[in-house]
PDB file of N, CA and C in Angstrom:
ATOM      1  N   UNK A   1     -18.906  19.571  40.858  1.00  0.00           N
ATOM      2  CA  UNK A   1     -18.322  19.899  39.584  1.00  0.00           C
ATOM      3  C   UNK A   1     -17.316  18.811  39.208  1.00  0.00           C
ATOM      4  N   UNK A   2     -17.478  18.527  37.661  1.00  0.00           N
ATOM      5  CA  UNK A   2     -16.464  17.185  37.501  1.00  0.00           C
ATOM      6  C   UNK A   2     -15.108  17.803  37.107  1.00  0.00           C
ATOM      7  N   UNK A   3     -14.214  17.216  37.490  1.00  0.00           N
ATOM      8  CA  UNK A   3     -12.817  17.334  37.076  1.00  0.00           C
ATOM      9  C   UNK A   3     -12.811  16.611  35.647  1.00  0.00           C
ATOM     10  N   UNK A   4     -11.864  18.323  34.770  1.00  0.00           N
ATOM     11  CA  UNK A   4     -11.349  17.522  33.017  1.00  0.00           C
ATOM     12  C   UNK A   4     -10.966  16.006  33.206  1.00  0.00           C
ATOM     13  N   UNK A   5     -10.978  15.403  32.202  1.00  0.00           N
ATOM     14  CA  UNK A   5     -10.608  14.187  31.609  1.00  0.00           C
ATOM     15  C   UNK A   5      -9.259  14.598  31.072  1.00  0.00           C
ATOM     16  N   UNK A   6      -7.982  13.960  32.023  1.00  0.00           N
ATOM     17  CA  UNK A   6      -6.904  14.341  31.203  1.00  0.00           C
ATOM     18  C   UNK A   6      -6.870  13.500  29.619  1.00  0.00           C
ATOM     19  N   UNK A   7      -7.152  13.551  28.877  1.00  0.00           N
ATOM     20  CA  UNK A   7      -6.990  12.853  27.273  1.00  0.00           C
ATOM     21  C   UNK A   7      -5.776  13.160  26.640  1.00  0.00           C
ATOM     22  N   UNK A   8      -4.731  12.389  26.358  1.00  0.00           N
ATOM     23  CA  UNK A   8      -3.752  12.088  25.545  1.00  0.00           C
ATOM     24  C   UNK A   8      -4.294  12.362  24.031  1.00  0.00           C
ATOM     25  N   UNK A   9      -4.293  13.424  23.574  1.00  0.00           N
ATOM     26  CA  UNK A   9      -4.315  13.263  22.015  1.00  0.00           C
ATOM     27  C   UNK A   9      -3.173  12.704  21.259  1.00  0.00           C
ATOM     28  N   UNK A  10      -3.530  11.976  20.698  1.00  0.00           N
ATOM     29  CA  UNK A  10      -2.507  11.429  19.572  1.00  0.00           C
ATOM     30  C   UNK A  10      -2.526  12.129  18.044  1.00  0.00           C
ATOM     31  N   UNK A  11      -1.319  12.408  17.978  1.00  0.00           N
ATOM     32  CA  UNK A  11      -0.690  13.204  16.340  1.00  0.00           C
ATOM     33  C   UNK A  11      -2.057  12.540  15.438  1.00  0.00           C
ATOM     34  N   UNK A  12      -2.471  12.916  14.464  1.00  0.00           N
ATOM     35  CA  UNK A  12      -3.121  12.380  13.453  1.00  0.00           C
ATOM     36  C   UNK A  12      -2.270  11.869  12.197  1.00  0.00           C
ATOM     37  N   UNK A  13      -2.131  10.882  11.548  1.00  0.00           N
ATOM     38  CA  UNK A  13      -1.184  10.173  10.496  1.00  0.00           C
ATOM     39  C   UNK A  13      -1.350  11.055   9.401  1.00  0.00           C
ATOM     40  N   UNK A  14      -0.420  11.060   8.651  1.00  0.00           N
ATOM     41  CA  UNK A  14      -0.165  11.985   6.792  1.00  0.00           C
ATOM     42  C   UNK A  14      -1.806  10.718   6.334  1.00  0.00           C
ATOM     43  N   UNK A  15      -2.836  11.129   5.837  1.00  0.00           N
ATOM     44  CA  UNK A  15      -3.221  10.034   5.168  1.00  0.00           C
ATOM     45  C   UNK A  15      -2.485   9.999   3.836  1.00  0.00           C
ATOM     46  N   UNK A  16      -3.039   8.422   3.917  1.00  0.00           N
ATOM     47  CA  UNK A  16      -1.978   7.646   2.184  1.00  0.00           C
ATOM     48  C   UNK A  16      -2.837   8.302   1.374  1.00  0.00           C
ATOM     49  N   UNK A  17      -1.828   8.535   0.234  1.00  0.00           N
ATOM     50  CA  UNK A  17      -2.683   8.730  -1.110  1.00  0.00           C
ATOM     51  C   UNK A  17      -2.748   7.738  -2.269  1.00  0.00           C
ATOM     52  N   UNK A  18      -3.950   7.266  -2.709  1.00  0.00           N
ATOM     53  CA  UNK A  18      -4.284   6.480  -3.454  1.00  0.00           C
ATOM     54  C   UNK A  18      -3.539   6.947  -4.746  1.00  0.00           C
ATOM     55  N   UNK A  19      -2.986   6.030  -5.473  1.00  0.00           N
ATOM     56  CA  UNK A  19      -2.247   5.767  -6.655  1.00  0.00           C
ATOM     57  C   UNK A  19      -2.016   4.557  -7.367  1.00  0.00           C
ATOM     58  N   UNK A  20      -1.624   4.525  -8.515  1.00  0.00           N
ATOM     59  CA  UNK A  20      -0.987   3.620  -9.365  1.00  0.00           C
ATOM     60  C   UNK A  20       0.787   3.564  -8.962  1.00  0.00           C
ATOM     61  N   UNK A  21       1.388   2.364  -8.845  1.00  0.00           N
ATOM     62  CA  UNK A  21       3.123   2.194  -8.823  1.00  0.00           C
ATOM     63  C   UNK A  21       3.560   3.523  -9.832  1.00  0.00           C
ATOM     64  N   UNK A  22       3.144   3.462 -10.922  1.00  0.00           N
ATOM     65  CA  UNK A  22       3.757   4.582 -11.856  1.00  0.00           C
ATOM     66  C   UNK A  22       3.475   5.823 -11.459  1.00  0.00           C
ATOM     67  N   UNK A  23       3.085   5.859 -10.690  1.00  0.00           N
ATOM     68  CA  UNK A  23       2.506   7.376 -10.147  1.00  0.00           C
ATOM     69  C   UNK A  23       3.624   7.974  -8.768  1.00  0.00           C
ATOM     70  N   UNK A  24       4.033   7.005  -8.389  1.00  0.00           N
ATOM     71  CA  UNK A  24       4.732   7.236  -7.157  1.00  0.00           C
ATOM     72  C   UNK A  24       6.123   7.939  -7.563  1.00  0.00           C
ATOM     73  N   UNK A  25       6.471   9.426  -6.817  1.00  0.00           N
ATOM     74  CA  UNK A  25       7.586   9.595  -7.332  1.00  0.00           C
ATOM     75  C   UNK A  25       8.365   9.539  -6.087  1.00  0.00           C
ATOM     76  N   UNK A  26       8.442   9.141  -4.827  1.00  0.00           N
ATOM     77  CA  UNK A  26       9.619   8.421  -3.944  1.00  0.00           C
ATOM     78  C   UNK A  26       9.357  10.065  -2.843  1.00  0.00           C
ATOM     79  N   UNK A  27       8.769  10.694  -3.232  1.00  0.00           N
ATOM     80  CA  UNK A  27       8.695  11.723  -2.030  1.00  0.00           C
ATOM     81  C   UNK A  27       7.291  11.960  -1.352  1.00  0.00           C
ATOM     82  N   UNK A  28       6.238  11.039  -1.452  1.00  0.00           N
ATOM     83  CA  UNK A  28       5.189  10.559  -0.713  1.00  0.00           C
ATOM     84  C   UNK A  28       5.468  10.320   0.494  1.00  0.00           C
ATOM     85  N   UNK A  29       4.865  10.966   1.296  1.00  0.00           N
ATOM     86  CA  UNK A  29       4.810  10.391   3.069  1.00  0.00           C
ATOM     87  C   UNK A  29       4.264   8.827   3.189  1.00  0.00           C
ATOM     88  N   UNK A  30       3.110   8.439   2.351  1.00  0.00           N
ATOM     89  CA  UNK A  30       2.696   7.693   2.522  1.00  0.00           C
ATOM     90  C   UNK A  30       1.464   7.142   1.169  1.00  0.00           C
ATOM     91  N   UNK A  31       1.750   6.213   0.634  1.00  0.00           N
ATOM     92  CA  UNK A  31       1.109   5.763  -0.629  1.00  0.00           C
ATOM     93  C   UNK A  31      -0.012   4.420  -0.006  1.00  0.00           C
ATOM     94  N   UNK A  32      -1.205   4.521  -0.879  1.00  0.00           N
ATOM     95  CA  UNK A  32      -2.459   3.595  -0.990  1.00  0.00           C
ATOM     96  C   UNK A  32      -2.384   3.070  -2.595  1.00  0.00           C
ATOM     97  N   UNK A  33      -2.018   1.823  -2.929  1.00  0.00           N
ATOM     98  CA  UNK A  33      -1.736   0.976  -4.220  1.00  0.00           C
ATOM     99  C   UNK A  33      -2.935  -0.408  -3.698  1.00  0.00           C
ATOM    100  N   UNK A  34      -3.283  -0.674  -5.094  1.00  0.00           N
ATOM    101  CA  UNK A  34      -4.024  -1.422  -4.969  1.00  0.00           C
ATOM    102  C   UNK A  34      -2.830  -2.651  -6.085  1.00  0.00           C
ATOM    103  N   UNK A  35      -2.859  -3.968  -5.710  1.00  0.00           N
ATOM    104  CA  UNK A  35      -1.132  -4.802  -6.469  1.00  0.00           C
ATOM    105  C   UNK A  35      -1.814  -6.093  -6.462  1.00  0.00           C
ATOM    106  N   UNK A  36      -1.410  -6.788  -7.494  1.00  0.00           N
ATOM    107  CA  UNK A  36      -1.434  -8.129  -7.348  1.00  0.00           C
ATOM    108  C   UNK A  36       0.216  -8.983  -7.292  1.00  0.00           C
ATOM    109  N   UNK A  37       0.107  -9.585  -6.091  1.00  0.00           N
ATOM    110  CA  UNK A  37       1.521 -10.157  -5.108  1.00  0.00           C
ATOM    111  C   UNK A  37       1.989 -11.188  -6.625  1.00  0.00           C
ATOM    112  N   UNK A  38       3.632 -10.645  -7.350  1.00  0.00           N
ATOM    113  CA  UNK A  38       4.331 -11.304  -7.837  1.00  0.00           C
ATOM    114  C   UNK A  38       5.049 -12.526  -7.823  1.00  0.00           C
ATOM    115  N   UNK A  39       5.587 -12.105  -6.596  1.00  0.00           N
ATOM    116  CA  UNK A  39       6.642 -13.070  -6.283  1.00  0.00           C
ATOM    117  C   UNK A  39       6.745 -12.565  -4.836  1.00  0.00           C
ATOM    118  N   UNK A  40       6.888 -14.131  -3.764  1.00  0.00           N
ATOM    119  CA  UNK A  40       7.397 -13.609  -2.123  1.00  0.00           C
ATOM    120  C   UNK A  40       8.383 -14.436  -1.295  1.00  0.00           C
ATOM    121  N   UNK A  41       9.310 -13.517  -1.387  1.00  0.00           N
ATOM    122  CA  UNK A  41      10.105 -14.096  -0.270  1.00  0.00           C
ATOM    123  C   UNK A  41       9.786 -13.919   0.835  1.00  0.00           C
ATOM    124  N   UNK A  42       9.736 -15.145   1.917  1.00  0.00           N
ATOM    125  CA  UNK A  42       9.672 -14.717   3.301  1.00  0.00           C
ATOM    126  C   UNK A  42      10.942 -14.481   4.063  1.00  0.00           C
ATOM    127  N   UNK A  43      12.130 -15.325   3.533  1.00  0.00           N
ATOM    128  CA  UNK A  43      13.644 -15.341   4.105  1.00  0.00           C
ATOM    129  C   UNK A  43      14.402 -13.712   3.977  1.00  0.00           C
ATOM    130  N   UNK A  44      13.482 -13.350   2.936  1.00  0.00           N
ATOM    131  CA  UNK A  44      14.004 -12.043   2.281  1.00  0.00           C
ATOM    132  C   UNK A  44      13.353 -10.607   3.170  1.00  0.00           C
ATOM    133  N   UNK A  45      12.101 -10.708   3.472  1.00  0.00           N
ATOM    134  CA  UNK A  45      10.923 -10.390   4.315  1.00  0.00           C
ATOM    135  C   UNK A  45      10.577  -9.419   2.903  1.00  0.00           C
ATOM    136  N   UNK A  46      10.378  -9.962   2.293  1.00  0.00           N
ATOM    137  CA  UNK A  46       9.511  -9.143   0.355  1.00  0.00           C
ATOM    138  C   UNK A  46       8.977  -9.507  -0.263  1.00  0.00           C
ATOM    139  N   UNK A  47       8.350  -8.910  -0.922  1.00  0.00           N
ATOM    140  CA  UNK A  47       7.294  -9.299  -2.308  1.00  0.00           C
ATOM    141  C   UNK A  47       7.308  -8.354  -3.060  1.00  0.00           C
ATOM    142  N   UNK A  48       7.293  -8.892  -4.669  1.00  0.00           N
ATOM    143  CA  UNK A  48       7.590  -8.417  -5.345  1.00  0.00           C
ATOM    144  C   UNK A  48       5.445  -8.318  -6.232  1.00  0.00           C
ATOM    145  N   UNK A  49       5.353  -7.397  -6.368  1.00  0.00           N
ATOM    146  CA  UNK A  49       3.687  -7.089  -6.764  1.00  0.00           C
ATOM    147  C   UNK A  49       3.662  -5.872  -7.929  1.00  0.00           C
ATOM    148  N   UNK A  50       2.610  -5.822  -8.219  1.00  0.00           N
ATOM    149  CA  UNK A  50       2.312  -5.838  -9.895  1.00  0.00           C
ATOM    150  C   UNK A  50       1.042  -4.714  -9.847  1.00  0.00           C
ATOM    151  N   UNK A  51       0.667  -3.586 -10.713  1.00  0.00           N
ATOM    152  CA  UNK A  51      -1.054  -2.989 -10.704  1.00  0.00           C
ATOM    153  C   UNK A  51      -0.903  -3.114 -11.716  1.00  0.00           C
ATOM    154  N   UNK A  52      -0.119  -3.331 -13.054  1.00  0.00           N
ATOM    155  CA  UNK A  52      -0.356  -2.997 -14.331  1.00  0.00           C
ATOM    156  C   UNK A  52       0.337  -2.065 -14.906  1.00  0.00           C
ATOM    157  N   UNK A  53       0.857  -0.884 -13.984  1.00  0.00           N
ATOM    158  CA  UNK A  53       1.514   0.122 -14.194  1.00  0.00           C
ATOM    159  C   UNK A  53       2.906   0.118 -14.372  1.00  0.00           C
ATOM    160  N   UNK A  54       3.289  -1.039 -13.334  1.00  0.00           N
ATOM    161  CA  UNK A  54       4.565  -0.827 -12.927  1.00  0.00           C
ATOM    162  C   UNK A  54       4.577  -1.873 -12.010  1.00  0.00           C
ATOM    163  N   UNK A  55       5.890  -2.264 -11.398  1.00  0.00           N
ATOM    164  CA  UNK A  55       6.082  -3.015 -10.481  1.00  0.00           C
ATOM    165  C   UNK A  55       6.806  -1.986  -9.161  1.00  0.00           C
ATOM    166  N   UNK A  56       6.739  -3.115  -8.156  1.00  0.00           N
ATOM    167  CA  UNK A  56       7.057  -2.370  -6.938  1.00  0.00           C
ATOM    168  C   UNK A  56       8.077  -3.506  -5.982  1.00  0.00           C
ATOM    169  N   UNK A  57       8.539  -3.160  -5.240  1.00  0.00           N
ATOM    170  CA  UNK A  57       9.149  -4.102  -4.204  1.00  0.00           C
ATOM    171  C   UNK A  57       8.794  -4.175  -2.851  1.00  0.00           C
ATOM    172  N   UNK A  58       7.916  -4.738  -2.274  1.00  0.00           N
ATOM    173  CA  UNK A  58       7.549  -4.457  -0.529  1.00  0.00           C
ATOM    174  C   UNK A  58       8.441  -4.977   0.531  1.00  0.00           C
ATOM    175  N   UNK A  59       8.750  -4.739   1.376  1.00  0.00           N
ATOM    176  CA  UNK A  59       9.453  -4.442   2.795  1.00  0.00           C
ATOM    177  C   UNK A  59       8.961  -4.558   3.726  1.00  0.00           C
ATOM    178  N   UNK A  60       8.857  -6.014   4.256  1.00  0.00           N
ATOM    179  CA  UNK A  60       8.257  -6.131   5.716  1.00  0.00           C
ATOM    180  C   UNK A  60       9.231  -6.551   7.040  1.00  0.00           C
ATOM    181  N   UNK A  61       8.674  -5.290   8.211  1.00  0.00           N
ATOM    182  CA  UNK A  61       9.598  -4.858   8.980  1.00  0.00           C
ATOM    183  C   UNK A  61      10.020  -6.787   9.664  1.00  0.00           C
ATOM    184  N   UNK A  62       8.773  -7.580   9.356  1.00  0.00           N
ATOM    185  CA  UNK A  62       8.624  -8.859  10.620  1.00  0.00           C
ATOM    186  C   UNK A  62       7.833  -9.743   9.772  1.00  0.00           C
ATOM    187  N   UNK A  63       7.865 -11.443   9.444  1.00  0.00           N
ATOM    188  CA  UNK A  63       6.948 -11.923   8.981  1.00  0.00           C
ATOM    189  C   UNK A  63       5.685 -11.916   9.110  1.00  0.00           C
ATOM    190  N   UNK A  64       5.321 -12.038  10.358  1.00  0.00           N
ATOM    191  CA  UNK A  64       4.039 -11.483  11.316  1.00  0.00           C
ATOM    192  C   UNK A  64       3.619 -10.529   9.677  1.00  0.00           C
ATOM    193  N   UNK A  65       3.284  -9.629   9.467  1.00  0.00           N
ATOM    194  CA  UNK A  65       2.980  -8.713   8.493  1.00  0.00           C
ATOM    195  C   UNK A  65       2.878  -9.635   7.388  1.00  0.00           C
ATOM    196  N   UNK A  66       3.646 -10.966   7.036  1.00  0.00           N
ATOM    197  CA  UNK A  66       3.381 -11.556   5.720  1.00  0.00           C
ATOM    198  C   UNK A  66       2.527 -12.759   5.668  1.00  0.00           C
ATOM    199  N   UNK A  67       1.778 -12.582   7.123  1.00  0.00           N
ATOM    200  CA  UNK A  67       0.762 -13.518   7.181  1.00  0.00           C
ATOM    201  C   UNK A  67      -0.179 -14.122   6.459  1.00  0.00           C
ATOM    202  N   UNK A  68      -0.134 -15.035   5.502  1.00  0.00           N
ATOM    203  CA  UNK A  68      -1.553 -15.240   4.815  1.00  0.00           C
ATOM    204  C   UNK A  68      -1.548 -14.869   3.534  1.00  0.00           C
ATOM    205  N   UNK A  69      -0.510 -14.166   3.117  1.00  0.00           N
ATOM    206  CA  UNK A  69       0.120 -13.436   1.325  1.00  0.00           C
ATOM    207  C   UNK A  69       0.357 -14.399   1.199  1.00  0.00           C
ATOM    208  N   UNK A  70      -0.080 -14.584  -0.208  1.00  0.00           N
ATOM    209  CA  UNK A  70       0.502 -15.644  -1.135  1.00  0.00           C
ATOM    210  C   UNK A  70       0.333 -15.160  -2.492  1.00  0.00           C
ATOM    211  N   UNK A  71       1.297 -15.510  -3.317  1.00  0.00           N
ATOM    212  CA  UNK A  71       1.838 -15.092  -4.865  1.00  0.00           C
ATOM    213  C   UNK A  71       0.338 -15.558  -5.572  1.00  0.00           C
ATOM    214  N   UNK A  72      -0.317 -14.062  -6.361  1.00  0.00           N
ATOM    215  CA  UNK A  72      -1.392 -14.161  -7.471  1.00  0.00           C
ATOM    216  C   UNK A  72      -2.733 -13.691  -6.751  1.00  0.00           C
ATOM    217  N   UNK A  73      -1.915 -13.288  -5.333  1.00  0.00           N
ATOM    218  CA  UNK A  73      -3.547 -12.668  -4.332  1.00  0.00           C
ATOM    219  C   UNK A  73      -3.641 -10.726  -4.754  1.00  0.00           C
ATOM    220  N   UNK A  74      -4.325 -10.893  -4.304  1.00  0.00           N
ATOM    221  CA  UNK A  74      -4.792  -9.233  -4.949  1.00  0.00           C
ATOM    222  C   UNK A  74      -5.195  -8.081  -3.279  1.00  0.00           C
ATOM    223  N   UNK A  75      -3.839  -7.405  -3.106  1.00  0.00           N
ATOM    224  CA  UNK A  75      -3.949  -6.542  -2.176  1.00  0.00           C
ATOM    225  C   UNK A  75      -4.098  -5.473  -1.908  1.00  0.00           C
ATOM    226  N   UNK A  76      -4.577  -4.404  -0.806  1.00  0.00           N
ATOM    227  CA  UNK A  76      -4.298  -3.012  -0.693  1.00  0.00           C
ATOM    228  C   UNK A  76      -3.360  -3.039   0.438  1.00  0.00           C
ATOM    229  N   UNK A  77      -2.406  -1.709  -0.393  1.00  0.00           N
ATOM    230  CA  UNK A  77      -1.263  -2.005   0.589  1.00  0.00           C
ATOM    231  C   UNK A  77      -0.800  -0.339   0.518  1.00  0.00           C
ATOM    232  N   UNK A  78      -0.824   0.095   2.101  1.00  0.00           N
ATOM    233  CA  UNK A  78      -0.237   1.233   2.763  1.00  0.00           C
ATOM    234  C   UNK A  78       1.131   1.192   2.999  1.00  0.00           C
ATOM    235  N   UNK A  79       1.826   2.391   2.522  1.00  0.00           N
ATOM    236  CA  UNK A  79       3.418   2.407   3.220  1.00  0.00           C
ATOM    237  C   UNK A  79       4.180   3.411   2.688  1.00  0.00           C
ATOM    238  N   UNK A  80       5.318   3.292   2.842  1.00  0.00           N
ATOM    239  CA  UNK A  80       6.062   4.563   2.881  1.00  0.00           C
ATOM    240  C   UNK A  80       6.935   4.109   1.483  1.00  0.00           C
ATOM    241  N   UNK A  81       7.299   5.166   0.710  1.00  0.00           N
ATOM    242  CA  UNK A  81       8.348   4.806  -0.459  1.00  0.00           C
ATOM    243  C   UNK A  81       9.639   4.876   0.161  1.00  0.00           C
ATOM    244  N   UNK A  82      10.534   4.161  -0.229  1.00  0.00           N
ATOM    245  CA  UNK A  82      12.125   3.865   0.743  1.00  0.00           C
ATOM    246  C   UNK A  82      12.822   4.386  -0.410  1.00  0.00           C
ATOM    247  N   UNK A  83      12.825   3.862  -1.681  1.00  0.00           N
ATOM    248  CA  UNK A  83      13.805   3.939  -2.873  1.00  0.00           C
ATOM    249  C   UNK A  83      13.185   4.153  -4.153  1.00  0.00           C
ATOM    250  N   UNK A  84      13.482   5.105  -5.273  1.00  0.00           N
ATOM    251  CA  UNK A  84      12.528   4.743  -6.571  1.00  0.00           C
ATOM    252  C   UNK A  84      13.345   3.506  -7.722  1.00  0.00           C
ATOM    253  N   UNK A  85      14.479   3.399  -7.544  1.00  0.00           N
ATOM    254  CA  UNK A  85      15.207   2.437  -8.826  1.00  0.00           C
ATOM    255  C   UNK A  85      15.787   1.369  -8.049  1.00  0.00           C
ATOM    256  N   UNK A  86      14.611   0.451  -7.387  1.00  0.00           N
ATOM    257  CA  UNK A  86      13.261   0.083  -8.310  1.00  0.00           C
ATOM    258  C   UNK A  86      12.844   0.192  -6.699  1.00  0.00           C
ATOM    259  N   UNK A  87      11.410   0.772  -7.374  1.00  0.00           N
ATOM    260  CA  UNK A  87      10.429   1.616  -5.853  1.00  0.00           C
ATOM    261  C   UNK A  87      10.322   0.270  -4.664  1.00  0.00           C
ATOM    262  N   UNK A  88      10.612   0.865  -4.151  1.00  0.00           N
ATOM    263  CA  UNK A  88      10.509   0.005  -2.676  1.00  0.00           C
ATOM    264  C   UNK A  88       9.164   0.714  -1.842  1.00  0.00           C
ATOM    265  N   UNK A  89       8.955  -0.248  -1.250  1.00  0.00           N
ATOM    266  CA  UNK A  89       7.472   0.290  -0.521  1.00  0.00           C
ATOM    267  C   UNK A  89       8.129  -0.148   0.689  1.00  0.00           C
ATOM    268  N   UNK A  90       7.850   0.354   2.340  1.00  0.00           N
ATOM    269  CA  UNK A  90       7.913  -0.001   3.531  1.00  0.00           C
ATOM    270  C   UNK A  90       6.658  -0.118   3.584  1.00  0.00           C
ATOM    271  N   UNK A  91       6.371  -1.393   3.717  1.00  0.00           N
ATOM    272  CA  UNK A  91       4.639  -2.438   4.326  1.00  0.00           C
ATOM    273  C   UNK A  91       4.376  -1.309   5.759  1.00  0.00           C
ATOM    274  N   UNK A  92       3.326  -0.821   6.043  1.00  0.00           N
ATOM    275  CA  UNK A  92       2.110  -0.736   7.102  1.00  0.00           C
ATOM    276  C   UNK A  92       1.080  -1.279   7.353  1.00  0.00           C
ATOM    277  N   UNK A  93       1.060  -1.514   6.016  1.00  0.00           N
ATOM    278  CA  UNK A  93      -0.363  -2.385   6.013  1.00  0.00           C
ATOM    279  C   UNK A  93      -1.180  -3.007   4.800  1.00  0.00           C
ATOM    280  N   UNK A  94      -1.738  -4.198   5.096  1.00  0.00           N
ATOM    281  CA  UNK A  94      -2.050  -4.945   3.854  1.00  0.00           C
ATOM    282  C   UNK A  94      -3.233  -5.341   3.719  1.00  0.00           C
ATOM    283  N   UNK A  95      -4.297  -5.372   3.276  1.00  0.00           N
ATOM    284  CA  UNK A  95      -5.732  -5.950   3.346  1.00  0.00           C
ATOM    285  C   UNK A  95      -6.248  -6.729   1.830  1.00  0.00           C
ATOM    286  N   UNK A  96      -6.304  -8.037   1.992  1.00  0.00           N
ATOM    287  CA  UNK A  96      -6.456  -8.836   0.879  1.00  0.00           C
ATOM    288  C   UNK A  96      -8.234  -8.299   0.320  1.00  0.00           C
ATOM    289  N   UNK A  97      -7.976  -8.379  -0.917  1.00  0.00           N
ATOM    290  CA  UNK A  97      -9.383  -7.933  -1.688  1.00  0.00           C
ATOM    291  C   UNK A  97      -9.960  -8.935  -2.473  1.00  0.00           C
ATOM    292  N   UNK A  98     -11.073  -9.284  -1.868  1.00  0.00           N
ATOM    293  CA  UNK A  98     -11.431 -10.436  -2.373  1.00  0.00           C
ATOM    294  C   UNK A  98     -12.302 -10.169  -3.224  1.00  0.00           C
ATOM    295  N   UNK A  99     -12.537 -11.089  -4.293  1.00  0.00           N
ATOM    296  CA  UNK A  99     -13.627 -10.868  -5.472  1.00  0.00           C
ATOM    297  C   UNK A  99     -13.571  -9.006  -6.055  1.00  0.00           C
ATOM    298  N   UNK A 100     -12.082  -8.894  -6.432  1.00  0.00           N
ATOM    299  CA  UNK A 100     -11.813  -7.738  -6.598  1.00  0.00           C
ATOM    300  C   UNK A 100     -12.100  -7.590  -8.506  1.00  0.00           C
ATOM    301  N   UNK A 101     -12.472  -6.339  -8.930  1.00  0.00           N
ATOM    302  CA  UNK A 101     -12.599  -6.501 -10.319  1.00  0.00           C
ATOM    303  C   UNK A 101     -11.170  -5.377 -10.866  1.00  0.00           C
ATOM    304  N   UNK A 102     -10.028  -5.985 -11.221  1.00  0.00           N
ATOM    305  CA  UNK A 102      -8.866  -4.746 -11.524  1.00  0.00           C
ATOM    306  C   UNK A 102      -9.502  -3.752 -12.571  1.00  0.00           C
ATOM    307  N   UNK A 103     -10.395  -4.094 -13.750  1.00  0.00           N
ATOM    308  CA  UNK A 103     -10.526  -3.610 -14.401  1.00  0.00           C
ATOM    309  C   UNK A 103     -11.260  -2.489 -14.434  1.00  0.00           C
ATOM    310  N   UNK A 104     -12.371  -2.402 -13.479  1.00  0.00           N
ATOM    311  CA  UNK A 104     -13.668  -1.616 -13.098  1.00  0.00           C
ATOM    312  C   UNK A 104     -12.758  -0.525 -11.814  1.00  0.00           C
ATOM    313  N   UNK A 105     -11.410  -0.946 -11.250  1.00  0.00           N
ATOM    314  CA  UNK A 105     -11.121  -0.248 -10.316  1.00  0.00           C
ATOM    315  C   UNK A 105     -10.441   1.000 -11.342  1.00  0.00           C
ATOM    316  N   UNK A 106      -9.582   0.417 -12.180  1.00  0.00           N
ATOM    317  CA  UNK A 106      -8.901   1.076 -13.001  1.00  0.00           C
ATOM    318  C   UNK A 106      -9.467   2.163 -13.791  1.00  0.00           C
ATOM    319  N   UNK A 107     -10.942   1.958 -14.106  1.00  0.00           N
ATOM    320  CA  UNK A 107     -11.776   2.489 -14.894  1.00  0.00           C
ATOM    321  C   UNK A 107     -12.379   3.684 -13.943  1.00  0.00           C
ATOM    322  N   UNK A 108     -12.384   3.327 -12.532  1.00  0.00           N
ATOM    323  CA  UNK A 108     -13.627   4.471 -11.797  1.00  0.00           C
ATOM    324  C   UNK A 108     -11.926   5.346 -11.380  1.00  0.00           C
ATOM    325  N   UNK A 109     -10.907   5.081 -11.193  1.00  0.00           N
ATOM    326  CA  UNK A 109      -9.553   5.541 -11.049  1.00  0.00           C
ATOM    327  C   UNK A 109      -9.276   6.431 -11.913  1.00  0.00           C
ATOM    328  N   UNK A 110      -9.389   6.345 -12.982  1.00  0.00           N
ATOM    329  CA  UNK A 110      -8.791   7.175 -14.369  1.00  0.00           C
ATOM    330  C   UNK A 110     -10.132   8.591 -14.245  1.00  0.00           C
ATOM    331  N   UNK A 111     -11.221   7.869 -14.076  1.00  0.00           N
ATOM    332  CA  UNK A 111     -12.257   8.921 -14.054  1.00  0.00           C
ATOM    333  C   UNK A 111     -12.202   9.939 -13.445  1.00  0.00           C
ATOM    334  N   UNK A 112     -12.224   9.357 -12.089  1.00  0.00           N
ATOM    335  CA  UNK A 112     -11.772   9.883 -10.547  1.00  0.00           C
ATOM    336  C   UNK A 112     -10.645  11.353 -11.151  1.00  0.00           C
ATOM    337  N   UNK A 113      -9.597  10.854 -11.812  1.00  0.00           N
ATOM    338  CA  UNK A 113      -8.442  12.089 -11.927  1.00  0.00           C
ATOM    339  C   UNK A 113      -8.662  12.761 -12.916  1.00  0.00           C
ATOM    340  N   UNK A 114      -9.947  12.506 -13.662  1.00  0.00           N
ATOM    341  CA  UNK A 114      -9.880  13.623 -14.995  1.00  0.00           C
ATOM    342  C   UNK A 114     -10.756  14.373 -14.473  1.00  0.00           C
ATOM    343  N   UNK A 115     -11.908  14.328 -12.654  1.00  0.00           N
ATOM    344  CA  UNK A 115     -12.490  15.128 -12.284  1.00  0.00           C
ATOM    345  C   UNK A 115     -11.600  16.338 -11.198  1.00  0.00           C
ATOM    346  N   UNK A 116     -10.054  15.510 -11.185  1.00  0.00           N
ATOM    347  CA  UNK A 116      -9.764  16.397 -10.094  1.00  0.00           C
ATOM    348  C   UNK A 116      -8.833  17.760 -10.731  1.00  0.00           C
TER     349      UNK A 116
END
């Protein structure tokens, strides 16, 4: 007879919820924005990014995380809201979108919430 497998379960994460900057009202566990990178400081560890809606401010804990961003790239970006005047995002995570269409995202987005 086999002996259990002791297994460590790990907590499961809040998933992010997909939104627009203007949508965020600062009491989200965790937000999914799709941004195009404004302006970046690395000395600062921020970037300042854009959906159309609104602007936002990002917060990275370590440069490591600002690897490879550069101002006019088009990202998805996970994180926590810190502040709303003017919304601060804490970075988790960033994934550059390449050959992204803003307009067609925006369009299946708006749809998306007049079904929910």
């Amino acid at each position: 007879m086999e002996e259990p497998v002791d297994v460590e379960i790990q907590p499961k994460r809040v998933p992010a919820r997909e939104c627009f900057i203007n949508e965020i009202k600062g009491n989200e566990t965790r937000v999914a924005i799709v941004v195009s990178v404004v302006s970046l400081n690395r000395a600062a560890k921020n970037a300042v990014v854009s959906d159309g809606s609104g602007e936002a401010v990002l917060t990275f804990d370590n440069t490591a995380k600002m690897r490879g961003i550069a101002e006019g790239m088009v990202l998805r970006v996970i994180g926590k809201p810190l502040a709303t005047k003017p919304l601060t995002l804490e970075v988790e995570l960033t994934q550059e979108l390449k050959d992204f269409d803003a307009n067609l995202f925006k369009k299946v987005k708006n749809l998306w919430a007049k079904l929910r």
